[in-house]
N, C-alpha and C. Protein backbone atom coordinates (compact mmCIF):
# COMPACT_ATOMS: atom_id res chain seq x y z
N UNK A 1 11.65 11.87 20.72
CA UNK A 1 11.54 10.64 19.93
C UNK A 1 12.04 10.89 18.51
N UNK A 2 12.90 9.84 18.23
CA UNK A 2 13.60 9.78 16.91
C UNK A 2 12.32 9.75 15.42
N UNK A 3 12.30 10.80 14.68
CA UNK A 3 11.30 10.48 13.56
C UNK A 3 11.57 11.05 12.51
N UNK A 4 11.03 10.62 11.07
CA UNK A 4 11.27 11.10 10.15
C UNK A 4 9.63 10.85 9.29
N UNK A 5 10.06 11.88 8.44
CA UNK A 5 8.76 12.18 7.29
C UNK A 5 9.19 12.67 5.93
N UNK A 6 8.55 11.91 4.85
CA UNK A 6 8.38 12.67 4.03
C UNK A 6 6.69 12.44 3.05
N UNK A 7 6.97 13.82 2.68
CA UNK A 7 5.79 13.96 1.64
C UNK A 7 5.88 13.84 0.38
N UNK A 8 4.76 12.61 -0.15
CA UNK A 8 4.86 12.14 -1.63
C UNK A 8 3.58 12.45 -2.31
N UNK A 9 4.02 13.99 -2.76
CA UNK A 9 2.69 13.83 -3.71
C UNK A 9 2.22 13.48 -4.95
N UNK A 10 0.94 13.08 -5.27
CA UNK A 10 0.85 12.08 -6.14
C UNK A 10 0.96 12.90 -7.66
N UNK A 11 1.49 14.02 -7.69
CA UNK A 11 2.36 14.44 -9.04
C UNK A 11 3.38 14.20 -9.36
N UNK A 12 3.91 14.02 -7.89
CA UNK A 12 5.73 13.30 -8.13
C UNK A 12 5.81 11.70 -8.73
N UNK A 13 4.97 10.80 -8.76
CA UNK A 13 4.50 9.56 -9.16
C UNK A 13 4.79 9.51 -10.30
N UNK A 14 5.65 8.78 -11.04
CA UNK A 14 6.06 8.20 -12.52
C UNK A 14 5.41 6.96 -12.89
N UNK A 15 4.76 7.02 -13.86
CA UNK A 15 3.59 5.72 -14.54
C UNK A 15 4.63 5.03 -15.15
N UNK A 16 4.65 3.33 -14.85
CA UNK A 16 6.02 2.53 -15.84
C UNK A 16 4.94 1.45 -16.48
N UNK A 17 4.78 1.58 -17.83
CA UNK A 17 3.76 0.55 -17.86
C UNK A 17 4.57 -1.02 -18.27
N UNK A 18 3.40 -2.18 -17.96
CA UNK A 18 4.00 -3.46 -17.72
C UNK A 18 4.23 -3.83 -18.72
N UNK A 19 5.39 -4.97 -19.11
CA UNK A 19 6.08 -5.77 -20.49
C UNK A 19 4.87 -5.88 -20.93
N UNK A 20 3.98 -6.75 -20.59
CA UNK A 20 3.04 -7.48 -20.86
C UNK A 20 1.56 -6.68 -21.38
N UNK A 21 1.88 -5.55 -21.35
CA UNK A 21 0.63 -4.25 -21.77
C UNK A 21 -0.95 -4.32 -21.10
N UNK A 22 -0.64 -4.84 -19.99
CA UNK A 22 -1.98 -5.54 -18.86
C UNK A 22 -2.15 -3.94 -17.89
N UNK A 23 -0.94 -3.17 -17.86
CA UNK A 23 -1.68 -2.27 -16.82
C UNK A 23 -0.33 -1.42 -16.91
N UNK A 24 -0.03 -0.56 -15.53
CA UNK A 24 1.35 0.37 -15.15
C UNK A 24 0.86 0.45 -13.74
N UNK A 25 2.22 0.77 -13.41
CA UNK A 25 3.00 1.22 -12.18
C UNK A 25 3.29 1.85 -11.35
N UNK A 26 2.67 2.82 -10.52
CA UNK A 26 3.46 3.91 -9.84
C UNK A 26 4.11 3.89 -8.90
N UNK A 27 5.54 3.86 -8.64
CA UNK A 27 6.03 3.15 -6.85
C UNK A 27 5.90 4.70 -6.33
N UNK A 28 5.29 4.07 -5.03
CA UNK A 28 5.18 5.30 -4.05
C UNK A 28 6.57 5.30 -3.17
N UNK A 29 7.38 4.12 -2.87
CA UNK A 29 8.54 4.15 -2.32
C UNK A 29 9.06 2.96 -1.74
N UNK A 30 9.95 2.53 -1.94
CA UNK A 30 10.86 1.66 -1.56
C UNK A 30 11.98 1.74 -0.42
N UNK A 31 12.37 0.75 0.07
CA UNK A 31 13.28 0.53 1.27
C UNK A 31 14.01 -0.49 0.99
N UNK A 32 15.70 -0.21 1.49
CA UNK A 32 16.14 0.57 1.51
C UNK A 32 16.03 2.02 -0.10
N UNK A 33 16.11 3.22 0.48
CA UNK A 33 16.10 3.83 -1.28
C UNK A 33 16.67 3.93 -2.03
N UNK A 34 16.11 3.30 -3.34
CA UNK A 34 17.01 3.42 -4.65
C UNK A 34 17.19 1.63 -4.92
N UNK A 35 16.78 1.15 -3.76
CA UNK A 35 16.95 -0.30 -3.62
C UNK A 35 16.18 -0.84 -5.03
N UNK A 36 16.85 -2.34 -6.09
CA UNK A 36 16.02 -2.83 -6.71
C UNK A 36 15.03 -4.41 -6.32
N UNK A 37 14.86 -4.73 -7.18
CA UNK A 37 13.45 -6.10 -6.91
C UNK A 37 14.35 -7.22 -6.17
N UNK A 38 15.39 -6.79 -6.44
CA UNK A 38 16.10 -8.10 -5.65
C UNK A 38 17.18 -8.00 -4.22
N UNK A 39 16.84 -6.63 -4.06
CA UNK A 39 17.48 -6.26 -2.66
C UNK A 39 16.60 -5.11 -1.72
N UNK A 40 15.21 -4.66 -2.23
CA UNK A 40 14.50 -4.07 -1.04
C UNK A 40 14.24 -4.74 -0.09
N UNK A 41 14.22 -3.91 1.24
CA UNK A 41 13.05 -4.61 2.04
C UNK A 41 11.60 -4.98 2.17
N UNK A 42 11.16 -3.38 1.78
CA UNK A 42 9.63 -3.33 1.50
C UNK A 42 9.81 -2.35 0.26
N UNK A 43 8.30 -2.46 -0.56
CA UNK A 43 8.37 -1.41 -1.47
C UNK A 43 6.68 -1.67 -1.81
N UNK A 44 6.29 -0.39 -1.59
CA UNK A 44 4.73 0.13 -1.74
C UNK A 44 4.52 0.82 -2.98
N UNK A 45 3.90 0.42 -3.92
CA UNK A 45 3.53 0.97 -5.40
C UNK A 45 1.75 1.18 -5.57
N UNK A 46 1.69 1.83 -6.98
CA UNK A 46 -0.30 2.16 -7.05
C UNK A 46 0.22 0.84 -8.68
N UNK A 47 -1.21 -0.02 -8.69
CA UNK A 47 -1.17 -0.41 -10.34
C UNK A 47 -2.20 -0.13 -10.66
N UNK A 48 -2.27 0.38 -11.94
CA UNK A 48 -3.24 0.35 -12.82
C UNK A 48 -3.40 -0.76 -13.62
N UNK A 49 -4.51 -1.89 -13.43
CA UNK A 49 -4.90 -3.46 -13.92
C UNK A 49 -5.84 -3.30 -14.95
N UNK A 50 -5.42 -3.29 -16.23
CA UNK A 50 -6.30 -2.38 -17.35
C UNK A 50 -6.90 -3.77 -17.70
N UNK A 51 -6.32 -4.99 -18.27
CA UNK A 51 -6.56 -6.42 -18.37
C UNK A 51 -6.44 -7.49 -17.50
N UNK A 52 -7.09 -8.56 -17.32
CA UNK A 52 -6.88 -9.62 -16.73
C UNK A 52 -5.23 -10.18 -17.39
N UNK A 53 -4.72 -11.21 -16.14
CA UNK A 53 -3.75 -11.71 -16.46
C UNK A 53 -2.89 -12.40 -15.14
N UNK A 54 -1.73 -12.97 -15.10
CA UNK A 54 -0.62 -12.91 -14.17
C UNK A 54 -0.34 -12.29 -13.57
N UNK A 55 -0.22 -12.29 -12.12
CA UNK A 55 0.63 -11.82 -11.32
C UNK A 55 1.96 -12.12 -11.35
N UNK A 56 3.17 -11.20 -11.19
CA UNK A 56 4.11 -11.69 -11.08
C UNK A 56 4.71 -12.36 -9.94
N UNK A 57 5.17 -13.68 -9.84
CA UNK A 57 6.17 -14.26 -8.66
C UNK A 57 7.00 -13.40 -8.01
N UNK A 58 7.27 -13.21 -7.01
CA UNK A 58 8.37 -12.95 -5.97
C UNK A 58 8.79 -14.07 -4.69
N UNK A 59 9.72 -14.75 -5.00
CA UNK A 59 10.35 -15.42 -4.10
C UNK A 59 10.48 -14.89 -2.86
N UNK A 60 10.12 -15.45 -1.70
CA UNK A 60 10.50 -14.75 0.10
C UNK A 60 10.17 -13.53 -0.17
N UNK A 61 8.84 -13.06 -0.66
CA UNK A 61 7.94 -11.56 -0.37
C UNK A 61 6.75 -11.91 0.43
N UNK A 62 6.46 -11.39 1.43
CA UNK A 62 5.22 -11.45 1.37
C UNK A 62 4.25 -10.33 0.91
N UNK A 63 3.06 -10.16 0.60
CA UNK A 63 2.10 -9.17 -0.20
C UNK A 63 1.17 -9.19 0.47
N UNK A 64 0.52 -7.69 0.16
CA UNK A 64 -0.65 -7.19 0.49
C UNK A 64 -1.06 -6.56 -0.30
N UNK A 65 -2.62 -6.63 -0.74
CA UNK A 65 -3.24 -5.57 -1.47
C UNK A 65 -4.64 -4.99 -1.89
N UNK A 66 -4.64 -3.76 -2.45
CA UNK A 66 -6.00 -2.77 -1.32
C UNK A 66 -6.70 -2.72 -2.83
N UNK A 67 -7.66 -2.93 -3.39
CA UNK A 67 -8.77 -2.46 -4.27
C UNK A 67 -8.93 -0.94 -4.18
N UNK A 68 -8.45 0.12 -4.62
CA UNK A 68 -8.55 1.68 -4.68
C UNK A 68 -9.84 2.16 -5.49
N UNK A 69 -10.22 1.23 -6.45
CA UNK A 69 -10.71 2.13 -7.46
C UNK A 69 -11.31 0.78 -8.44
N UNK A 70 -12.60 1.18 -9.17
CA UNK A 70 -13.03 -0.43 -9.23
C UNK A 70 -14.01 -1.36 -8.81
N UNK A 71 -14.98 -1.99 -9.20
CA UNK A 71 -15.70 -2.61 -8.06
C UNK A 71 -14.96 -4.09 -7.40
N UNK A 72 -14.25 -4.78 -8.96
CA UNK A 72 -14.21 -5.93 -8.13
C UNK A 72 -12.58 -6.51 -8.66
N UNK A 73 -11.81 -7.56 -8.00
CA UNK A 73 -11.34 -8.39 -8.67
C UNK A 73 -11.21 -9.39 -8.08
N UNK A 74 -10.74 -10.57 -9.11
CA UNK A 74 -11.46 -11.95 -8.65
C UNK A 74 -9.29 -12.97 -8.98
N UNK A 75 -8.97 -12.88 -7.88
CA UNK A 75 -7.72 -13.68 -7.54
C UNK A 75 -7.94 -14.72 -7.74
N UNK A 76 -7.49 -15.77 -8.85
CA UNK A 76 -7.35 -16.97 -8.85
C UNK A 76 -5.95 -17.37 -8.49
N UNK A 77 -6.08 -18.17 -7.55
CA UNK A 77 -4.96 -18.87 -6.87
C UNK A 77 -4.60 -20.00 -7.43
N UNK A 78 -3.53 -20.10 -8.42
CA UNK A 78 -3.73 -21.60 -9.08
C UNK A 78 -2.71 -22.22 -7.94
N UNK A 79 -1.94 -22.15 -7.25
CA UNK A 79 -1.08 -22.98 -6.13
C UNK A 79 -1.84 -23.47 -5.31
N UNK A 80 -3.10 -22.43 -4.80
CA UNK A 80 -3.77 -23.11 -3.48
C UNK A 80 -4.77 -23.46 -3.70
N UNK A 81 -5.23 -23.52 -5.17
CA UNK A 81 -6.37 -24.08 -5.80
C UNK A 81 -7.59 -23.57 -5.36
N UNK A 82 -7.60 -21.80 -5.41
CA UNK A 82 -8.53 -21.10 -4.58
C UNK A 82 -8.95 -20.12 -5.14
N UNK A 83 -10.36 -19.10 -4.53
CA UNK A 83 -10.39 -17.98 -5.37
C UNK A 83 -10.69 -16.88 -3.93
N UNK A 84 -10.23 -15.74 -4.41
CA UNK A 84 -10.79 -14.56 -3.57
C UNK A 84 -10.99 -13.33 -4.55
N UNK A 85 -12.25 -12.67 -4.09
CA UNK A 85 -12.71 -11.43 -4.64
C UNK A 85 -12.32 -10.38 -3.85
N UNK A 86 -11.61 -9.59 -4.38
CA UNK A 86 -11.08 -8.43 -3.73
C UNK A 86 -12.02 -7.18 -4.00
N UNK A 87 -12.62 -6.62 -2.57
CA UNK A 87 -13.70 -5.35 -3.39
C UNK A 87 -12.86 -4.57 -2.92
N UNK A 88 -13.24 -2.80 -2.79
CA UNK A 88 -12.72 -1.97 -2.35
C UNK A 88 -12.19 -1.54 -0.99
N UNK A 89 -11.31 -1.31 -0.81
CA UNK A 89 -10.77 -1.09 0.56
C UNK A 89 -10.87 -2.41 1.71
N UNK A 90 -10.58 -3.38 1.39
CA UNK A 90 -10.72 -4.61 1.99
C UNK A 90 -9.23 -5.06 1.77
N UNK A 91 -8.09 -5.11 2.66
CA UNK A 91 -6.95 -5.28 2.33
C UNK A 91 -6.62 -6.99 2.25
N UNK A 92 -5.86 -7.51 1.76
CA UNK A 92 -5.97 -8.87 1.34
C UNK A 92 -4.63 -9.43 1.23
N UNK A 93 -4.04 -10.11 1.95
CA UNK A 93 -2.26 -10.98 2.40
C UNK A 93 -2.76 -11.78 1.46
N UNK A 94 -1.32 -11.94 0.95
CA UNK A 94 -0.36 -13.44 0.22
C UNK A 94 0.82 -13.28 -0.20
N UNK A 95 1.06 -14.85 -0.19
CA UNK A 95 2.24 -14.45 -0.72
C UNK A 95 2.36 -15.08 -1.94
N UNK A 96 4.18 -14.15 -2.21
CA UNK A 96 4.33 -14.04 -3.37
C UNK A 96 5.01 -14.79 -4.28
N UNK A 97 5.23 -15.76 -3.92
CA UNK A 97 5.57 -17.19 -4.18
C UNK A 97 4.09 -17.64 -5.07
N UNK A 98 2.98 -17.88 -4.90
CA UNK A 98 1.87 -18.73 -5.20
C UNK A 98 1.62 -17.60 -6.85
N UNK A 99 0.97 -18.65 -7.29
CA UNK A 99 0.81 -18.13 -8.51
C UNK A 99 -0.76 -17.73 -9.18
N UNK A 100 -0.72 -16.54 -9.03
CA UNK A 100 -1.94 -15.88 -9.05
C UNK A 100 -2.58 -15.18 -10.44
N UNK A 101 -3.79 -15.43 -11.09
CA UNK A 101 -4.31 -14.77 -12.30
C UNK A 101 -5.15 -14.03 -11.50
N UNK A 102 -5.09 -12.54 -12.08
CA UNK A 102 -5.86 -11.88 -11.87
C UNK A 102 -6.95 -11.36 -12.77
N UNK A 103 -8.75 -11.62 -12.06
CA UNK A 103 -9.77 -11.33 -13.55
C UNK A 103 -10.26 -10.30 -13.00
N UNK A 104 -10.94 -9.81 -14.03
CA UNK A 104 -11.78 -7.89 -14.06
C UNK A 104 -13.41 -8.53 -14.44
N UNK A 105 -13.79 -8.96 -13.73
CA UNK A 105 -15.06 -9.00 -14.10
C UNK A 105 -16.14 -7.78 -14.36
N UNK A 106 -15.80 -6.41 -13.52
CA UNK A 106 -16.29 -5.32 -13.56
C UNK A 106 -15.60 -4.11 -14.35
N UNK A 107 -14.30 -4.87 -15.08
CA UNK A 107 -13.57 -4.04 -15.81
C UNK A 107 -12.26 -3.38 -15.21
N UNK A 108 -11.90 -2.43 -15.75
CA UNK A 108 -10.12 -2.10 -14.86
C UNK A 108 -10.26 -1.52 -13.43
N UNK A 109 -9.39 -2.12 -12.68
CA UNK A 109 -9.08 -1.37 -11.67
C UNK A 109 -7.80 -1.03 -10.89
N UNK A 110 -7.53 0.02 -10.03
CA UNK A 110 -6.76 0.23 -9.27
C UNK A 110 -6.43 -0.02 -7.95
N UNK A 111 -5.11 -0.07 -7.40
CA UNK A 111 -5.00 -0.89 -6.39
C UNK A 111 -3.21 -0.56 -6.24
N UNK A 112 -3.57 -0.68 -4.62
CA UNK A 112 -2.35 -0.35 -3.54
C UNK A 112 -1.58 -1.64 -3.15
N UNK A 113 -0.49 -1.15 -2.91
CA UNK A 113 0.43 -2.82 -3.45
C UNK A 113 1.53 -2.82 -2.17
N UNK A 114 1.39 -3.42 -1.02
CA UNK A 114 2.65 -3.29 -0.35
C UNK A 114 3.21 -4.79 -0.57
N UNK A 115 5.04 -5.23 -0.27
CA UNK A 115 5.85 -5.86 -0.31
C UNK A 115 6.71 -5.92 0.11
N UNK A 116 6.92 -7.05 1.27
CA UNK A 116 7.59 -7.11 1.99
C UNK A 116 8.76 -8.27 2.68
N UNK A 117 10.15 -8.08 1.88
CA UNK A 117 11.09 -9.73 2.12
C UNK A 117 10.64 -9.49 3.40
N UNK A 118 10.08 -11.34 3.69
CA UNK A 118 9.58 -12.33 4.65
C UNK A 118 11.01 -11.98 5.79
N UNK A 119 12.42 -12.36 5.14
CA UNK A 119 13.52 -12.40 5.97
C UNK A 119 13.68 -11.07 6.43
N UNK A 120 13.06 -10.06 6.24
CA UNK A 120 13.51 -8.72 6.68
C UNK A 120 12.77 -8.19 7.71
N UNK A 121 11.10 -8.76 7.69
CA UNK A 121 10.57 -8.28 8.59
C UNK A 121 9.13 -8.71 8.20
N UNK A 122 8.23 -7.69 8.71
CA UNK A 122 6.81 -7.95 8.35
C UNK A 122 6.22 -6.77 8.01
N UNK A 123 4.58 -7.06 7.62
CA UNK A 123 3.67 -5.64 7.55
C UNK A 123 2.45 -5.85 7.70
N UNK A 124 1.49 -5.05 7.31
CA UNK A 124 0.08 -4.59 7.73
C UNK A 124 -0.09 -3.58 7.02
N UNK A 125 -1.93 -3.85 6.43
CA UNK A 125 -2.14 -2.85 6.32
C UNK A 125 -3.68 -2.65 6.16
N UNK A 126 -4.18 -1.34 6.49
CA UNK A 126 -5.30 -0.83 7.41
C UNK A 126 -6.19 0.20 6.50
N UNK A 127 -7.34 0.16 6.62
CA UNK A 127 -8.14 1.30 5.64
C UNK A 127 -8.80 2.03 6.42
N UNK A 128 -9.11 2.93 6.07
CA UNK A 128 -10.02 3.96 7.21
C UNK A 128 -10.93 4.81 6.71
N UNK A 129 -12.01 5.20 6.43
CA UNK A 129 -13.16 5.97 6.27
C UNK A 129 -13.48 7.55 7.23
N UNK A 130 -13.58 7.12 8.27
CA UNK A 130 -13.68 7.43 9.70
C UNK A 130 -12.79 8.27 10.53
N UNK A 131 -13.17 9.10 11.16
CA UNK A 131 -12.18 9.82 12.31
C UNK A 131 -11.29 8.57 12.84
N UNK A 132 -10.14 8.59 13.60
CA UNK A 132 -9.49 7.48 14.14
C UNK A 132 -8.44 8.14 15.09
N UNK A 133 -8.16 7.57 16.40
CA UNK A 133 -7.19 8.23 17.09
C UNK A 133 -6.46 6.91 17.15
N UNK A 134 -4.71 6.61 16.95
CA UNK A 134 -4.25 5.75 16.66
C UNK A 134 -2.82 5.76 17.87
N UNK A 135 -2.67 5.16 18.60
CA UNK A 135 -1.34 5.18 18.97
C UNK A 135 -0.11 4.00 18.25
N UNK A 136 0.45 4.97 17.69
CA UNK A 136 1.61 4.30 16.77
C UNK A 136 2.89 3.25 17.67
N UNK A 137 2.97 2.17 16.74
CA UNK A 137 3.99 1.41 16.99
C UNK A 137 5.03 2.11 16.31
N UNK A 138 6.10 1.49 16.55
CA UNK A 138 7.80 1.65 16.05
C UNK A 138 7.62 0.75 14.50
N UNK A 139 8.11 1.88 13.99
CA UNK A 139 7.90 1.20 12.24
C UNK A 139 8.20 2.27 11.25
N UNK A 140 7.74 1.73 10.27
CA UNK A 140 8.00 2.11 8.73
C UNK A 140 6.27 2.53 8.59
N UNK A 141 6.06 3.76 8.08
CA UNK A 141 4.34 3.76 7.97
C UNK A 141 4.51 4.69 6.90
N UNK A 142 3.65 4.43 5.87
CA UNK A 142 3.01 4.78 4.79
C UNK A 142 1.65 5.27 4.43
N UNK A 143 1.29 6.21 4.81
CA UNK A 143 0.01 6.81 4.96
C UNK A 143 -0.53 7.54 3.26
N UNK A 144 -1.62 6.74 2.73
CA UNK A 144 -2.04 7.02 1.13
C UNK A 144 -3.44 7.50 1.11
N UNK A 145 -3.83 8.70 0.71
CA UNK A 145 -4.85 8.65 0.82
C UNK A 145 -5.62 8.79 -0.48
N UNK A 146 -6.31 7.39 -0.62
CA UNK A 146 -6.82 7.20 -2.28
C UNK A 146 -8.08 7.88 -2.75
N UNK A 147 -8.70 8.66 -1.95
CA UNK A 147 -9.86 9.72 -2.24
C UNK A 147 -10.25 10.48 -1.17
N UNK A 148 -10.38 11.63 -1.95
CA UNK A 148 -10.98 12.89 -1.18
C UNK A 148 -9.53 13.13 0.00
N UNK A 149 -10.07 13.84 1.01
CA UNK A 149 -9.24 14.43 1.40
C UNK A 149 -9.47 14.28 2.96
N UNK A 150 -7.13 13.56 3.49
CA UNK A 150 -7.63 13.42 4.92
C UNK A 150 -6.57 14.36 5.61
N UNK A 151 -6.82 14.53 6.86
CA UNK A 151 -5.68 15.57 7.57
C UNK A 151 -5.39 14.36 8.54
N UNK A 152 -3.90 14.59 8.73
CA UNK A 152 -3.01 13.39 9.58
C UNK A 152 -2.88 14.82 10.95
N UNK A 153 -2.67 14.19 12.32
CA UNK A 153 -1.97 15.07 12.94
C UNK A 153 -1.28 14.18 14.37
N UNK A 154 -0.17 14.47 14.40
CA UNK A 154 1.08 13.81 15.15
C UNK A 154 1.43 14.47 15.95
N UNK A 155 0.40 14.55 17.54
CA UNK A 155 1.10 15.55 18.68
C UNK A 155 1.22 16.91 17.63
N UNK A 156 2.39 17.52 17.38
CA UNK A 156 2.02 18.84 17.47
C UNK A 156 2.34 19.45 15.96
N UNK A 157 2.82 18.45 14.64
CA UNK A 157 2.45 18.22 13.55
C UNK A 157 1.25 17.84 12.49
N UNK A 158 0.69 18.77 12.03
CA UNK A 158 -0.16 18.29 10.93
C UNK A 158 -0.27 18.86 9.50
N UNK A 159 -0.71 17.37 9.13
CA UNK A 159 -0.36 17.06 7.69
C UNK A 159 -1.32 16.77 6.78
N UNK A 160 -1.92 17.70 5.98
CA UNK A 160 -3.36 17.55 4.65
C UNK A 160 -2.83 16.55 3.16
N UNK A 161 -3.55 15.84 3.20
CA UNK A 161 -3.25 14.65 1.91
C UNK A 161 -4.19 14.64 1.67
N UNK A 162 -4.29 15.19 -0.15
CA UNK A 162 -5.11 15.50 -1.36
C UNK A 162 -5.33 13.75 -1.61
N UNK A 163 -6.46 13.56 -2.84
CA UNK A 163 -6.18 12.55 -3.15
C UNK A 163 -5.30 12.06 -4.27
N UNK A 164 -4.56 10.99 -3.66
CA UNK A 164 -3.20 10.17 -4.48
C UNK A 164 -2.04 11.10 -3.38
N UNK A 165 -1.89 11.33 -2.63
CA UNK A 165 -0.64 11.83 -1.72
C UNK A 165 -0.33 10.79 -0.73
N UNK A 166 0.84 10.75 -0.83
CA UNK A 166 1.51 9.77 0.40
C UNK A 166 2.34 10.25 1.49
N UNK A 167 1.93 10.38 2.42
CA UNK A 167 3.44 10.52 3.72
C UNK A 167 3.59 8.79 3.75
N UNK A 168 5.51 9.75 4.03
CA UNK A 168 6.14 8.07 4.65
C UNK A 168 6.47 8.99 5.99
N UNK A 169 6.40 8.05 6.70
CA UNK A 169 6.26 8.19 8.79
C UNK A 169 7.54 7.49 9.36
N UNK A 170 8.43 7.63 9.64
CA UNK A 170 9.13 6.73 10.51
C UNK A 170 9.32 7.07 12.25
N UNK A 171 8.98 6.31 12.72
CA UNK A 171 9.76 6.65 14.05
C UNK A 171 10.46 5.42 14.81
N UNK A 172 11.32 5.59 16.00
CA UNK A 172 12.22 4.62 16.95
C UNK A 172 11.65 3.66 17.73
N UNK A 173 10.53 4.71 18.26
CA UNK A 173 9.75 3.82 19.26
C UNK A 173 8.42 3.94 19.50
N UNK A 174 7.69 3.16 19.99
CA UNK A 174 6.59 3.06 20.17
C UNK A 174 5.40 4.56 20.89
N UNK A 175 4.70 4.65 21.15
CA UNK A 175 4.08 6.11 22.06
C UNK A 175 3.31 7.14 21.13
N UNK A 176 3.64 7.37 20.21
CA UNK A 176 3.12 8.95 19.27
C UNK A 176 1.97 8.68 19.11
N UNK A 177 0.88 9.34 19.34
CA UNK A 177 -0.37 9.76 19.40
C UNK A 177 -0.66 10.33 17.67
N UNK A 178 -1.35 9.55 17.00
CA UNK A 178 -1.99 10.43 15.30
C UNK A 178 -3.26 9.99 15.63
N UNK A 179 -4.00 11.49 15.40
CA UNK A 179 -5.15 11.60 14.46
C UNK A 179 -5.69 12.15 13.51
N UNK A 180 -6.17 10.41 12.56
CA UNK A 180 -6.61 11.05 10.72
C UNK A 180 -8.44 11.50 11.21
N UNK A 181 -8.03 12.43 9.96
CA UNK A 181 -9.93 12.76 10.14
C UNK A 181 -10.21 13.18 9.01
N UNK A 182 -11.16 12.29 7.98
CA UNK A 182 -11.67 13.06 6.87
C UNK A 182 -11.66 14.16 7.00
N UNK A 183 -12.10 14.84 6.19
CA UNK A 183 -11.90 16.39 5.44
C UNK A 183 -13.13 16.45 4.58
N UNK A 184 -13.16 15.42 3.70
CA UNK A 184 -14.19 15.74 2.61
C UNK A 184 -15.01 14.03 2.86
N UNK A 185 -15.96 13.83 2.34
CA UNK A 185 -16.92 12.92 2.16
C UNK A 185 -17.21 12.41 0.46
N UNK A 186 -17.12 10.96 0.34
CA UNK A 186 -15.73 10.14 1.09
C UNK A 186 -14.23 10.56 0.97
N UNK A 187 -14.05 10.10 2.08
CA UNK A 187 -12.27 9.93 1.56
C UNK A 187 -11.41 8.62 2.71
N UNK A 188 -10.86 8.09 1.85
CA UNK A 188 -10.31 6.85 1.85
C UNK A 188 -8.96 6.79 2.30
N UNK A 189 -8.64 6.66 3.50
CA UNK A 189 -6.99 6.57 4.16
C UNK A 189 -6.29 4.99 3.80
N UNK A 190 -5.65 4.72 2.95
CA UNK A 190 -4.97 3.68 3.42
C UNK A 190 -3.36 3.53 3.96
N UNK A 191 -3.71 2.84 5.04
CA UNK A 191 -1.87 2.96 6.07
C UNK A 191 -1.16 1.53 6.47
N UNK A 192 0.04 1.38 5.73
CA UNK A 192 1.01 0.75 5.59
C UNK A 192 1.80 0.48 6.87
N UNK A 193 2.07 -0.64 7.58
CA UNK A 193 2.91 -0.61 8.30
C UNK A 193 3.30 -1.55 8.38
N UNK A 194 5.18 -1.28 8.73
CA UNK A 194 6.06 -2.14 7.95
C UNK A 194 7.29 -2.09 10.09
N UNK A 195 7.70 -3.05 9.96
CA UNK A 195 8.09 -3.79 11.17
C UNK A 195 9.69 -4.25 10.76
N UNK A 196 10.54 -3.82 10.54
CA UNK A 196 11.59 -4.59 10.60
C UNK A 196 12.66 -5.31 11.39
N UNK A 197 13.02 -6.28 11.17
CA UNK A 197 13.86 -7.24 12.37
C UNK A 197 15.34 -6.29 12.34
N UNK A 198 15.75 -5.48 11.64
CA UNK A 198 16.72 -4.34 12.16
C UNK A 198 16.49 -3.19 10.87
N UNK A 199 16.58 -1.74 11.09
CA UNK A 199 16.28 -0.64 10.81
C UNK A 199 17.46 -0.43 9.90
């Protein structure tokens, strides 16, 4: 089976902080690579949300995103005239069209960011605590692990992620057998998976 990997550890991560002095940036990786905001397919980043404020618009993205660090934040939806509280590790779709303020009622927090053009394909994404035996689909997978420490293992590969380390996973087709299993108590897996209508 056709696959690829790489390892992103979270020293290799460059902080870009925002125009707007509300927070920074770390992209964990983008597709295609090197690709910018107006020609990726997907692109998975960490923010640091130091102030309340705006979200930025993205036309034909859709979004997902994970509370890392933090107790709370509180999404105001001014398009759908709505609110959602995002706690920790509770992953949360929208899109990126609607126009969203984001408040800190509990003060700053961090948070896992996937994005994905609507026309290119789709995604998901999954948190884990827990031992897990997973049989993998055909995809784009992004495996982050935002605390403590988890071991990945793929048939006859395995792989230890500190916390803030990322593997990116690819494979052709469907079948491969992974199992994550804490290491330390807690530790927090979050996994990305990304579907495209051609590779």
């Amino acid at each position: 089976m056709e696959t690829t990997s790489q390892l992103i550890p979270a020293a290799q991560l460059r902080s870009t902080p925002w125009k707007n002095g509300g927070g920074s940036t770390r992209e964990i990786m983008v597709y295609p690579p090197e690709a910018g905001f107006d020609t990726f397919s997907w692109r998975i980043s960490l923010a640091e949300v130091a102030q309340p404020g705006a979200f930025s618009t993205f036309d034909g993205i859709d979004r997902h995103i994970v509370l890392t660090h933090g107790k709370s934040m509180v999404l105001h939806n001014q398009t759908q005239q709505s609110a959602h509280t995002l706690t920790p590790f509770a992953p949360y779709p929208f899109v990126g069209e609607d126009q969203i303020e984001g408040i800190l009622p509990d003060g700053p927090t961090f948070d896992f960011n996937l994005m994905v053009r609507r026309e290119h394909g789709h995604g998901t994404v999954q948190c884990y605590q827990q031992a897990q035996q997973h049989r993998l689909a055909a995809g784009h997978y992004v495996f982050h692990c935002a605390t403590g420490t988890h071991q990945l293992r793929f048939d006859n590969q395995e792989i230890t992620l500190q916390a803030g380390d990322s593997l990116y996973w690819f494979q052709a087709q469907d079948g491969l057998t992974l199992l994550s299993e804490p290491l330390t108590t807690p530790s927090d897996l979050v996994v990305a998976h990304i579907q495209l209508l051609t590779t």
